[in-house]
Each structure stands twice: as structure tokens, then as C-alpha cells.
C-alpha atoms as a PDB file:
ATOM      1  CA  UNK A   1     -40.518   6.181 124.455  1.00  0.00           C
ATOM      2  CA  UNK A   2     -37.343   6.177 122.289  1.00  0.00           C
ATOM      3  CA  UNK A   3     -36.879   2.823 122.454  1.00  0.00           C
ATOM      4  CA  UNK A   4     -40.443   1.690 121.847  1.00  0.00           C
ATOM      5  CA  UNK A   5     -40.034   3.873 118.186  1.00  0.00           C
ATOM      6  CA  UNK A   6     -37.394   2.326 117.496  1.00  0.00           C
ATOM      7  CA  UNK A   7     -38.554  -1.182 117.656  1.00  0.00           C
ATOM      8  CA  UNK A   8     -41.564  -0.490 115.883  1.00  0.00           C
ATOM      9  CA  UNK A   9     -39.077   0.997 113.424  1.00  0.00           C
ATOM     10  CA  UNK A  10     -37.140  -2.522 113.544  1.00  0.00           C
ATOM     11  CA  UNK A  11     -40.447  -4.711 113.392  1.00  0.00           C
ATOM     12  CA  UNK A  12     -41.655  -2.730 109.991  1.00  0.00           C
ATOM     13  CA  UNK A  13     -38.252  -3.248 108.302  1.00  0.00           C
ATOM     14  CA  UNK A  14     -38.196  -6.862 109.113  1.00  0.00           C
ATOM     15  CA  UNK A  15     -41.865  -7.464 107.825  1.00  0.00           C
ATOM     16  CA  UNK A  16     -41.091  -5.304 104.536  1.00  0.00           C
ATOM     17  CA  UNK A  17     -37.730  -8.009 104.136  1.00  0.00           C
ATOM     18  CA  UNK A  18     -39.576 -11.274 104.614  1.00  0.00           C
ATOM     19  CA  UNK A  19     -42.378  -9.996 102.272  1.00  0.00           C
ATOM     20  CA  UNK A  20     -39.830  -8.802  99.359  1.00  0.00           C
ATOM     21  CA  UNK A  21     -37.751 -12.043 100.038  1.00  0.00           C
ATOM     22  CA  UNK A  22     -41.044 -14.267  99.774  1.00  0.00           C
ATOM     23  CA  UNK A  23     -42.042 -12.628  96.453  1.00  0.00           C
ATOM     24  CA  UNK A  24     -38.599 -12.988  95.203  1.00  0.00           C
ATOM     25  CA  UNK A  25     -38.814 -16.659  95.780  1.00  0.00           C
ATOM     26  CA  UNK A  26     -42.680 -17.286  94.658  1.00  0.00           C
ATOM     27  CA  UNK A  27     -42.525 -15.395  91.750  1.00  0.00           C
ATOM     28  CA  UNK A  28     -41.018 -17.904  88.841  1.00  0.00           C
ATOM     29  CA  UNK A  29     -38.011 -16.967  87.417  1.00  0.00           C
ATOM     30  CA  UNK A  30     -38.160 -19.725  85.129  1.00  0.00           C
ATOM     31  CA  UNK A  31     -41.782 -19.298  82.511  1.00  0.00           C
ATOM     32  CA  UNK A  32     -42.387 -18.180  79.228  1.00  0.00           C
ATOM     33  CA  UNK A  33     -43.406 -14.712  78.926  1.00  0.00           C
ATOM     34  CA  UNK A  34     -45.106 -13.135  75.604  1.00  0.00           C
ATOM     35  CA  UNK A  35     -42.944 -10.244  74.130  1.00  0.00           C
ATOM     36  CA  UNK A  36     -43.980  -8.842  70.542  1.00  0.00           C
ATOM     37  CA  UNK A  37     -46.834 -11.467  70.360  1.00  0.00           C
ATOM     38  CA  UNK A  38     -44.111 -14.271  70.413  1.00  0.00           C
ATOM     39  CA  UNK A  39     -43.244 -16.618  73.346  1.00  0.00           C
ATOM     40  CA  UNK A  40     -39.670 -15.783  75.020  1.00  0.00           C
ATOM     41  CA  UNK A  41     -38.031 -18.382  77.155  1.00  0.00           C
ATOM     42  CA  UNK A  42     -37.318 -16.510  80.606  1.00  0.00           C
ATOM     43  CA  UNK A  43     -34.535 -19.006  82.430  1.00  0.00           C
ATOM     44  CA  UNK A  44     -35.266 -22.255  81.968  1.00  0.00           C
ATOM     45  CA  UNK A  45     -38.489 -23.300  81.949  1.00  0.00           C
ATOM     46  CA  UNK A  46     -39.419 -27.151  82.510  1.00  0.00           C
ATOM     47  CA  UNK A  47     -42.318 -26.473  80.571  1.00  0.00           C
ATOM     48  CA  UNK A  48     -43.074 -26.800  76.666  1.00  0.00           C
ATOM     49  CA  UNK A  49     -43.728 -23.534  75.104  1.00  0.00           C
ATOM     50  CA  UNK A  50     -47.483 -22.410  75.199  1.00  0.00           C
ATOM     51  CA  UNK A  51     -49.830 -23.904  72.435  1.00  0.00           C
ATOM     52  CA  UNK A  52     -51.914 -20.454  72.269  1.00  0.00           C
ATOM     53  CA  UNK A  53     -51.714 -17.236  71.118  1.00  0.00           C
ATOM     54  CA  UNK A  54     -50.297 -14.476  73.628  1.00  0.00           C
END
């Protein structure tokens, strides 16, 4: 019984780490995001800076 907690315990903690490591690498680090209605570089973007308004 013991043991079959504890690897249940394991599995869960494994699936909560790959799904925080996946969004850590699909979210962009590198964008533009809009701060005070102006465009702030946020790494380095390979983008051009966003035409419209934010």
C-alpha cells in the first residue's frame, strides 16, 4: 500500500516538472510586451516593433 502512494506521489511530481519545464520553454522570452501604452523590448526579439497601438 505504502509503496503504491508513494509512486503515485512520484508520478504527480514528475508530470507537474515536465509541464512547468514545457511552459518555461514555449512561452517566448524574447517579444515585445506593452507597458504604459508603449512597446518594451523583452530580450531580444527578432521581430520589428509592433506597428499598432497597445
Amino acid at each position: 500500500m505504502l509503496k503504491k502512494i508513494l509512486i503515485s506521489i512520484l508520478v504527480i511530481l514528475i508530470v507537474v516538472v515536465a509541464i512547468v519545464a514545457f511552459a518555461r520553454v514555449a512561452t517566448g522570452e524574447d517579444n515585445w510586451i506593452c507597458v504604459n501604452s508603449e512597446w518594451v523590448k523583452h530580450g531580444n526579439p527578432s521581430s520589428p516593433m509592433p506597428d499598432g497601438g497597445c
